[in-house]
C-alpha atoms as a PDB file:
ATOM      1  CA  UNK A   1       0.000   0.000   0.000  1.00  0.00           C
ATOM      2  CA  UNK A   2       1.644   3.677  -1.034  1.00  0.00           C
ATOM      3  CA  UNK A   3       2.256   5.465   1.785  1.00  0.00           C
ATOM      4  CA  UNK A   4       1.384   9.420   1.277  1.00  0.00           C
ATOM      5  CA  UNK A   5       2.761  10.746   4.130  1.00  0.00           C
ATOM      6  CA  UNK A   6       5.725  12.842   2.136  1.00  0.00           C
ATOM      7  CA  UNK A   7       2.753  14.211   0.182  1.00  0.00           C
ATOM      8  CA  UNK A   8       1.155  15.344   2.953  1.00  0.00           C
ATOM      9  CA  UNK A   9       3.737  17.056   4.099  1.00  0.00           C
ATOM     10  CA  UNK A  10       4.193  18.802   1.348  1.00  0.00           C
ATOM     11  CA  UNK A  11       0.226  19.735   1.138  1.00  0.00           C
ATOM     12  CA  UNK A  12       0.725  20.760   4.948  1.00  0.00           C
ATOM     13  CA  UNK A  13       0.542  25.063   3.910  1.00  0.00           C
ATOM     14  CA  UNK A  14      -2.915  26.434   3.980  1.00  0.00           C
ATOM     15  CA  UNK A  15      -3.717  27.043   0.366  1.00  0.00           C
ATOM     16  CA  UNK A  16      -1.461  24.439  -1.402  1.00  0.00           C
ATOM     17  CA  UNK A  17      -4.058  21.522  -2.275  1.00  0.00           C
ATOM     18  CA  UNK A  18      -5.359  25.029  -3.935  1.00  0.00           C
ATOM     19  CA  UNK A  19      -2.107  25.820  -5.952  1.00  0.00           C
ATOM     20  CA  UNK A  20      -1.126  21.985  -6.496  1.00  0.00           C
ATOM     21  CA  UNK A  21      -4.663  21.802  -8.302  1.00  0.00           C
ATOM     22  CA  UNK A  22      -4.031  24.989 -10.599  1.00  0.00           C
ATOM     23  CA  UNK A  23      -0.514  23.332 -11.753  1.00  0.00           C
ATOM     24  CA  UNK A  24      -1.556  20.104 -12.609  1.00  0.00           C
ATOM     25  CA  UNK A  25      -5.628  20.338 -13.533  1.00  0.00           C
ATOM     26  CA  UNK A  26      -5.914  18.081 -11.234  1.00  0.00           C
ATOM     27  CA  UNK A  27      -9.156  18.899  -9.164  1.00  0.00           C
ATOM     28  CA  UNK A  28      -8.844  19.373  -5.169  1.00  0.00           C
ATOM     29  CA  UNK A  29     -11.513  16.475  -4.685  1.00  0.00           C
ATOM     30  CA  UNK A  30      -9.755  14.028  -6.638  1.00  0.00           C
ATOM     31  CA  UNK A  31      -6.983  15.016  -4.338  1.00  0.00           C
ATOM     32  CA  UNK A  32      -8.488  14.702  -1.069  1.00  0.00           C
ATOM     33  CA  UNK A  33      -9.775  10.980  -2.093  1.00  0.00           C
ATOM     34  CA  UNK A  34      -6.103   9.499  -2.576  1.00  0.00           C
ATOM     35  CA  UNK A  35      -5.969  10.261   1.334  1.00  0.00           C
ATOM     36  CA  UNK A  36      -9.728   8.598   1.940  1.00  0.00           C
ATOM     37  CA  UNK A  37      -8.819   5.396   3.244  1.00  0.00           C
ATOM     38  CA  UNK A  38     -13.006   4.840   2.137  1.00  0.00           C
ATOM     39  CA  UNK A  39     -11.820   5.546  -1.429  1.00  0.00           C
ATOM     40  CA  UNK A  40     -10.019   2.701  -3.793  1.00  0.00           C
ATOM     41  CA  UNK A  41      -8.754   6.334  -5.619  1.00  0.00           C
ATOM     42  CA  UNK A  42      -4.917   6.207  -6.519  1.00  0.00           C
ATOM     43  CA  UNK A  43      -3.483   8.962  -9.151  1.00  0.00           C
ATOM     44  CA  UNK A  44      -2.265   7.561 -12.159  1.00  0.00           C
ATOM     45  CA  UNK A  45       1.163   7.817 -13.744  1.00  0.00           C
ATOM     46  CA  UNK A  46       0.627  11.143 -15.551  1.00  0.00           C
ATOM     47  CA  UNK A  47      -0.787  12.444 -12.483  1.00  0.00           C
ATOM     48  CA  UNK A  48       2.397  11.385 -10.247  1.00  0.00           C
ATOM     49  CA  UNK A  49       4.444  12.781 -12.984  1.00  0.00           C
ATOM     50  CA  UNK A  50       2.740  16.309 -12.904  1.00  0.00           C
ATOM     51  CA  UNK A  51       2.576  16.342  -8.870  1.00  0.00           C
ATOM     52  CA  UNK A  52       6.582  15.926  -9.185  1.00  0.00           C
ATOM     53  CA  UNK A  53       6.914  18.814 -11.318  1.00  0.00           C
ATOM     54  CA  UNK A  54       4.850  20.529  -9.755  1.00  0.00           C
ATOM     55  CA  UNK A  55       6.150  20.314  -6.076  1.00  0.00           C
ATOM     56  CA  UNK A  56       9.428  19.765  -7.181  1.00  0.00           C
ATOM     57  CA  UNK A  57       9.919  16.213  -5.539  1.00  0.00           C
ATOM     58  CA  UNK A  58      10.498  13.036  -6.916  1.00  0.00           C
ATOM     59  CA  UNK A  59       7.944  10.711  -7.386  1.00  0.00           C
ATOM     60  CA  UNK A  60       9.799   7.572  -5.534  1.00  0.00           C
ATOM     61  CA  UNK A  61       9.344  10.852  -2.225  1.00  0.00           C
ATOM     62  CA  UNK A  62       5.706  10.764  -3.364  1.00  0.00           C
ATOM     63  CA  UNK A  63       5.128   7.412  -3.031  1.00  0.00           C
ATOM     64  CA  UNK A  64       6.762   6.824   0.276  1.00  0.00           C
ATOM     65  CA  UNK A  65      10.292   5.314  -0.972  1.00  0.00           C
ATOM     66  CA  UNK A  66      12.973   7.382  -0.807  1.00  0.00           C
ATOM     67  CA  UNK A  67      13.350  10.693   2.523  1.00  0.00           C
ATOM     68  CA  UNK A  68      15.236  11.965   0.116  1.00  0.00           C
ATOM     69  CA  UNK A  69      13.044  14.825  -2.155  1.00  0.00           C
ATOM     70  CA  UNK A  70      15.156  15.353  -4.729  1.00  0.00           C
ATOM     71  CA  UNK A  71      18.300  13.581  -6.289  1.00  0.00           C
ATOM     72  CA  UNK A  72      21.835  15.191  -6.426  1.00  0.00           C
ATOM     73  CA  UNK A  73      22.438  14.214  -9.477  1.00  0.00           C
ATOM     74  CA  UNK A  74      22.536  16.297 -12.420  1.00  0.00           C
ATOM     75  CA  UNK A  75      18.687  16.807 -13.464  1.00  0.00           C
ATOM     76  CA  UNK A  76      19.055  17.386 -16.977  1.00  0.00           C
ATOM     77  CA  UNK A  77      21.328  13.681 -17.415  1.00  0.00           C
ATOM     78  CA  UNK A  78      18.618  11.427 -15.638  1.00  0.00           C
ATOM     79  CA  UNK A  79      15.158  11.219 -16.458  1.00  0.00           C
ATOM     80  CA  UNK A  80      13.153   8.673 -14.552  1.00  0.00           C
ATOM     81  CA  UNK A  81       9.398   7.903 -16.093  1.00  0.00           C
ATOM     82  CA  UNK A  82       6.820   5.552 -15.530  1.00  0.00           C
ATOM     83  CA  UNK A  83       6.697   2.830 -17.873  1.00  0.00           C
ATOM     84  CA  UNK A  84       3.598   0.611 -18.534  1.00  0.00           C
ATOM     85  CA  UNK A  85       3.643  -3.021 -17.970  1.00  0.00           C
ATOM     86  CA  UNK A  86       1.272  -3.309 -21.149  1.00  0.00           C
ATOM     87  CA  UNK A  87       2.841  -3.088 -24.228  1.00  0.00           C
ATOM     88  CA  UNK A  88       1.073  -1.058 -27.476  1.00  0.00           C
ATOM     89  CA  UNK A  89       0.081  -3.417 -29.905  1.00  0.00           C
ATOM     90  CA  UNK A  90      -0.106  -6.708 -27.482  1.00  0.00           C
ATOM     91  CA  UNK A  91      -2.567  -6.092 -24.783  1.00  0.00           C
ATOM     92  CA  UNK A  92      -6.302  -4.786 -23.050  1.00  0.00           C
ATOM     93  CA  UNK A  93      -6.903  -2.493 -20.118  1.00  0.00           C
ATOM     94  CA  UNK A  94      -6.244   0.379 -19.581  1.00  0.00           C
ATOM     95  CA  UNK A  95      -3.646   2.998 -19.287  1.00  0.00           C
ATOM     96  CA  UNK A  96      -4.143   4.651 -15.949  1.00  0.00           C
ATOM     97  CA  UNK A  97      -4.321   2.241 -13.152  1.00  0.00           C
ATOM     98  CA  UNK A  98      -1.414   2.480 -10.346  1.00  0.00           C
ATOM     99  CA  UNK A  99      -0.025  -0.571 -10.392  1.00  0.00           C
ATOM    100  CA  UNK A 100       0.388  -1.023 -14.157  1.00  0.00           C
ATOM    101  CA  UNK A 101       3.411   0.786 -14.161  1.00  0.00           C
ATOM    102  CA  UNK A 102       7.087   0.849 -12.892  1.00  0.00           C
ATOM    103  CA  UNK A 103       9.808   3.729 -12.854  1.00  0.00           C
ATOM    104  CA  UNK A 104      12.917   3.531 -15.009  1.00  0.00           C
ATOM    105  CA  UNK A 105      15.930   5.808 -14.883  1.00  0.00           C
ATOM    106  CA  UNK A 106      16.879   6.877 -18.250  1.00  0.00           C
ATOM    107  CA  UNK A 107      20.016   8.721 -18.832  1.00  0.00           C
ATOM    108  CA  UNK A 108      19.920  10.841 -21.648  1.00  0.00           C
ATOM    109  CA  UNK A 109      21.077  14.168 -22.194  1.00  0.00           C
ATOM    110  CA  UNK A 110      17.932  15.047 -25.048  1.00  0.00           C
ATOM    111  CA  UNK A 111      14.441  14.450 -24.046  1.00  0.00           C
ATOM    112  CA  UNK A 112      11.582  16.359 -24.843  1.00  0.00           C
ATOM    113  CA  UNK A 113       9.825  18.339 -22.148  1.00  0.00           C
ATOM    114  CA  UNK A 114       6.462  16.877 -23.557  1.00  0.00           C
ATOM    115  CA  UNK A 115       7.294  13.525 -22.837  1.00  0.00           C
ATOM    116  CA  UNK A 116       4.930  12.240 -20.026  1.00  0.00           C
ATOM    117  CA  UNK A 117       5.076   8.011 -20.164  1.00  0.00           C
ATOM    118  CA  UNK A 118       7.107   5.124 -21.754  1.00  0.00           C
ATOM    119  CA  UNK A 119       4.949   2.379 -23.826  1.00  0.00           C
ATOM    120  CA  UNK A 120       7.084  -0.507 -24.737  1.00  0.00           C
ATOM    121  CA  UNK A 121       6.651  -1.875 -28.240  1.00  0.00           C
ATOM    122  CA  UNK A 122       5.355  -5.440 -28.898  1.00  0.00           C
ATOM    123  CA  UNK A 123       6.161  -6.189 -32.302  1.00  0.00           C
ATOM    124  CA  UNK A 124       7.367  -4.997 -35.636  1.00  0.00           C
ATOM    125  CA  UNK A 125       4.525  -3.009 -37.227  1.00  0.00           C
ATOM    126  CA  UNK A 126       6.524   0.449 -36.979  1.00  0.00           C
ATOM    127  CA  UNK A 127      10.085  -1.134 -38.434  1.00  0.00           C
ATOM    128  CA  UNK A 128      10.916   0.227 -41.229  1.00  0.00           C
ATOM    129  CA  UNK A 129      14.174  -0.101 -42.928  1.00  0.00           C
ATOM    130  CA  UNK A 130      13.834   3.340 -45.248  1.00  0.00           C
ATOM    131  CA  UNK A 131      13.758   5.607 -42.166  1.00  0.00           C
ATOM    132  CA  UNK A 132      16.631   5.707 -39.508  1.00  0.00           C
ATOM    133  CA  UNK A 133      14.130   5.520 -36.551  1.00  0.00           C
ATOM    134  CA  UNK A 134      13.013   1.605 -36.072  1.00  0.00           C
ATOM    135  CA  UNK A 135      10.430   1.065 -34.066  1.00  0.00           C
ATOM    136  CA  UNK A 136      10.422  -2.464 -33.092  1.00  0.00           C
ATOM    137  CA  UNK A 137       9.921  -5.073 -30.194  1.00  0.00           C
ATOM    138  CA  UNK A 138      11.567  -3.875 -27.020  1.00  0.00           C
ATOM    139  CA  UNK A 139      11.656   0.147 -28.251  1.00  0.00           C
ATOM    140  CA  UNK A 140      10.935   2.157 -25.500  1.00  0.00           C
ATOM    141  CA  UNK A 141       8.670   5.363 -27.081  1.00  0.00           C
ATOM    142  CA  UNK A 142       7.916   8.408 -25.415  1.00  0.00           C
ATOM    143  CA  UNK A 143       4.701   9.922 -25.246  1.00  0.00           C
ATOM    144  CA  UNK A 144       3.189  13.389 -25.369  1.00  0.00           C
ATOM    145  CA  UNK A 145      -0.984  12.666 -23.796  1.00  0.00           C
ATOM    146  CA  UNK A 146      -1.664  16.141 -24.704  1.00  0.00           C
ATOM    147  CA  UNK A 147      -3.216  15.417 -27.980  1.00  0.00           C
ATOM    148  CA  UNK A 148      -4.765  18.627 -28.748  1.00  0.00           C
ATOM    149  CA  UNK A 149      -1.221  20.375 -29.117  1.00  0.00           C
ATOM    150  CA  UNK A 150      -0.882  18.910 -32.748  1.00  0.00           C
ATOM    151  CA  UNK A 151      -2.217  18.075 -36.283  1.00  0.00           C
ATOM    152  CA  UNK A 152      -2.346  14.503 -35.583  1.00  0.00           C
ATOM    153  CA  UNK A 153      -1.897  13.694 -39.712  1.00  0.00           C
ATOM    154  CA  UNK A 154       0.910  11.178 -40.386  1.00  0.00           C
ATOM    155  CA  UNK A 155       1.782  11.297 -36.389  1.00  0.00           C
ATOM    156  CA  UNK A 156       2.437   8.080 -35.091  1.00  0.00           C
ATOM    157  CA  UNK A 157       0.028   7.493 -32.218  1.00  0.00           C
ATOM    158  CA  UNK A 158      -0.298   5.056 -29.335  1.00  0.00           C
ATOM    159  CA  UNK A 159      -4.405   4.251 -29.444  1.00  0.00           C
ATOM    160  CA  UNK A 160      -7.090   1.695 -28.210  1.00  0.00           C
ATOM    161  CA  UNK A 161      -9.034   0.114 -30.760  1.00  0.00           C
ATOM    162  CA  UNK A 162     -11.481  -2.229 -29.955  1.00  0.00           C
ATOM    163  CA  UNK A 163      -9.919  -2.201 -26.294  1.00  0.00           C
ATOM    164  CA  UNK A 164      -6.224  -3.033 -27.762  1.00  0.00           C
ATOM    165  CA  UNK A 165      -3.643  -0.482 -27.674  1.00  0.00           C
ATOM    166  CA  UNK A 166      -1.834  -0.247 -31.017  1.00  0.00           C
ATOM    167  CA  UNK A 167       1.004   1.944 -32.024  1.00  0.00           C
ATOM    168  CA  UNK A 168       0.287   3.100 -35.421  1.00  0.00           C
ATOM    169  CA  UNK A 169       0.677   6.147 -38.043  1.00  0.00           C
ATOM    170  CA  UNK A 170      -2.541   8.716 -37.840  1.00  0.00           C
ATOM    171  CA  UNK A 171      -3.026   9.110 -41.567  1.00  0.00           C
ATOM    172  CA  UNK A 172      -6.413  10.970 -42.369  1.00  0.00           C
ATOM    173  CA  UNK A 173      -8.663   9.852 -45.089  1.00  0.00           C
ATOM    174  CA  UNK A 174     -11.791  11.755 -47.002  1.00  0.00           C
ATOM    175  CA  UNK A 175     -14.154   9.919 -44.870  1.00  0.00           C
ATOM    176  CA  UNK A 176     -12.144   7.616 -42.260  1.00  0.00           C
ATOM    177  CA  UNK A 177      -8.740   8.036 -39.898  1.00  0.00           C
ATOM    178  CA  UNK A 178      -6.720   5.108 -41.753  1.00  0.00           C
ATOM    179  CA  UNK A 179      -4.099   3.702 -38.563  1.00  0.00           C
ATOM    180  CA  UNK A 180      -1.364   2.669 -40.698  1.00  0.00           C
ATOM    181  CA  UNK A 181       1.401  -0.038 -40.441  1.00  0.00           C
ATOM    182  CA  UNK A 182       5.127   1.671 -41.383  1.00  0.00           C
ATOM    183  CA  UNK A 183       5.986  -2.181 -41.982  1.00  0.00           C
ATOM    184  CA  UNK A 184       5.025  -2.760 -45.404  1.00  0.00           C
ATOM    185  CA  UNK A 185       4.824  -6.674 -44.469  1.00  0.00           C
ATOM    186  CA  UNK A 186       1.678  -5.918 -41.723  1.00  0.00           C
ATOM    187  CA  UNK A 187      -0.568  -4.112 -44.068  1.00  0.00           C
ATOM    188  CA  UNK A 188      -3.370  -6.384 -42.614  1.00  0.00           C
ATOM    189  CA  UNK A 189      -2.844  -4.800 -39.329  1.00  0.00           C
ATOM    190  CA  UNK A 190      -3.967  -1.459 -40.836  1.00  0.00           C
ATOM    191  CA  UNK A 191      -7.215  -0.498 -38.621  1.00  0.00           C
ATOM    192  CA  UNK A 192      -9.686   1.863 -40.023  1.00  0.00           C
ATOM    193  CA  UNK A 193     -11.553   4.630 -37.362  1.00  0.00           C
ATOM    194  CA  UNK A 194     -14.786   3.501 -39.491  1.00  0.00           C
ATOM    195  CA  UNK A 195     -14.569   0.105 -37.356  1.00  0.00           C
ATOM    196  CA  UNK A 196     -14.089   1.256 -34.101  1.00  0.00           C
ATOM    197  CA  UNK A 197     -16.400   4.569 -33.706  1.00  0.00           C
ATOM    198  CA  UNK A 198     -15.257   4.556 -29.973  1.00  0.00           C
ATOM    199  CA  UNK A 199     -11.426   4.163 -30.162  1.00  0.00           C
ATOM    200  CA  UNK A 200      -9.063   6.804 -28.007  1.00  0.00           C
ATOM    201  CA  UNK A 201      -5.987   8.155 -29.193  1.00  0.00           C
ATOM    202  CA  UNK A 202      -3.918   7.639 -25.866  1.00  0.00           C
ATOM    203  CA  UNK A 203      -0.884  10.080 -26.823  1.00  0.00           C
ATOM    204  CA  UNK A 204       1.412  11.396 -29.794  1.00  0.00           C
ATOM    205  CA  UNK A 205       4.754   9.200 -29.638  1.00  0.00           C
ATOM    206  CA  UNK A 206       7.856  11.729 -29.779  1.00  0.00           C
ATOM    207  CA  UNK A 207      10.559   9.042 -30.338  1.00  0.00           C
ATOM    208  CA  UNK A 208      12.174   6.197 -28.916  1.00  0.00           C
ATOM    209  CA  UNK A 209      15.047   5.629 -26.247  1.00  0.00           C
ATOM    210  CA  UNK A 210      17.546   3.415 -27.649  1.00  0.00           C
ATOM    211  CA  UNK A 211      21.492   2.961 -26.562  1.00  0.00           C
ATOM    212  CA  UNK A 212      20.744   5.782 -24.343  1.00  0.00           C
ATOM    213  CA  UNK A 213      19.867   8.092 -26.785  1.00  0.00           C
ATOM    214  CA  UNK A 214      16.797   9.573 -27.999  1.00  0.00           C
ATOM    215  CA  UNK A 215      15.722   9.148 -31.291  1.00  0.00           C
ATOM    216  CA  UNK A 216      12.617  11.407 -32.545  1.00  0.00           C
ATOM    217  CA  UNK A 217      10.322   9.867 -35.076  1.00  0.00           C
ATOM    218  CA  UNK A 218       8.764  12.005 -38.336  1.00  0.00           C
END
């Protein structure tokens, strides 16, 4: 059971549930019910992620593991995310339950501010040999949630279709969202949005993490 007694330290000022909801957009109720022991409620990844940021803490201090707030080590050279036990393109459920994740250390001197999450790939849908960015099984992508910041055409996305979560390439039709294969050799994969009228796009992949460098797709 996470222990949120570092977070309630840091919630101790009159006014700072207040301020901590502003940040994040992350409302004062849903707040109050991670520390309702009558409440199942847990914040999800992206949530711990933005309460970090926001307070200026790690999130192993926010879950109860570490006294220690913040690490001495150089901030911009290690970049610890949450990374999801289900992989996109080989699995069901869903994305923001607490215990479908664990943190990684990453140390890499180039990530995007934007990235909020790690999906690992199952698979090799996205390899293609023409490009010099190979998404394939094992690739560790980053992922941007905040959809609305971009003209999703030709983006690869991370989705769930039909309750599986696929990592494709957002190409728009006349009257459908085609999600495309890069891997000429799993055409058949393709999806169209025509058969799934309630799939979510989950978040905008930036690029993948390989030999400790970060690669950013087209």
């Amino acid at each position: 059971m996470i222990q949120w007694n570092n977070l309630q330290k840091l919630l101790n000022e009159p006014g700072r549930k207040t301020k901590l909801s502003k940040a994040t957009g992350i409302s004062t109720g849903n707040i109050s019910d991670w520390f309702n022991p009558d409440k199942p409620a847990q914040p999800s990844a992206d949530a711990l992620v933005k309460l970090s940021k926001a307070l200026d803490c790690s999130v192993d201090y926010l879950l109860g593991l570490t006294d220690v707030e913040k690490s001495e080590i150089e901030p911009t050279k290690i970049y610890r995310f949450p990374v999801f036990y289900q992989s996109a393109a080989a699995g069901v459920g869903r994305l923001d339950v607490s215990n479908g994740y664990y943190m990684e250390n990453f140390t890499v001197d180039n990530l995007p501010n934007e990235a909020v999450f790690i999906i690992e790939i199952a698979g090799e849908i996205m390899y293609d040999e023409k490009t010099d960015y190979l998404i394939h099984t094992g690739s560790k992508v980053l992922i941007d949630p905040q959809i609305f910041k971009y003209n999703l055409d030709e983006k690869i996305v991370i989705a769930n279709f039909k309750g599986k979560i696929i990592c494709k390439r957002y190409i728009v039709k006349d009257t459908y969202i085609l999600f495309q294969s890069d891997n000429d050799e799993f055409k058949g994969e393709n999806r169209k949005s025509t058969d799934d009228s309630n799939h979510k796009i989950i978040g905008v992949v930036l690029g993948v993490i390989e030999n400790e460098k970060f690669i950013k797709v087209k």
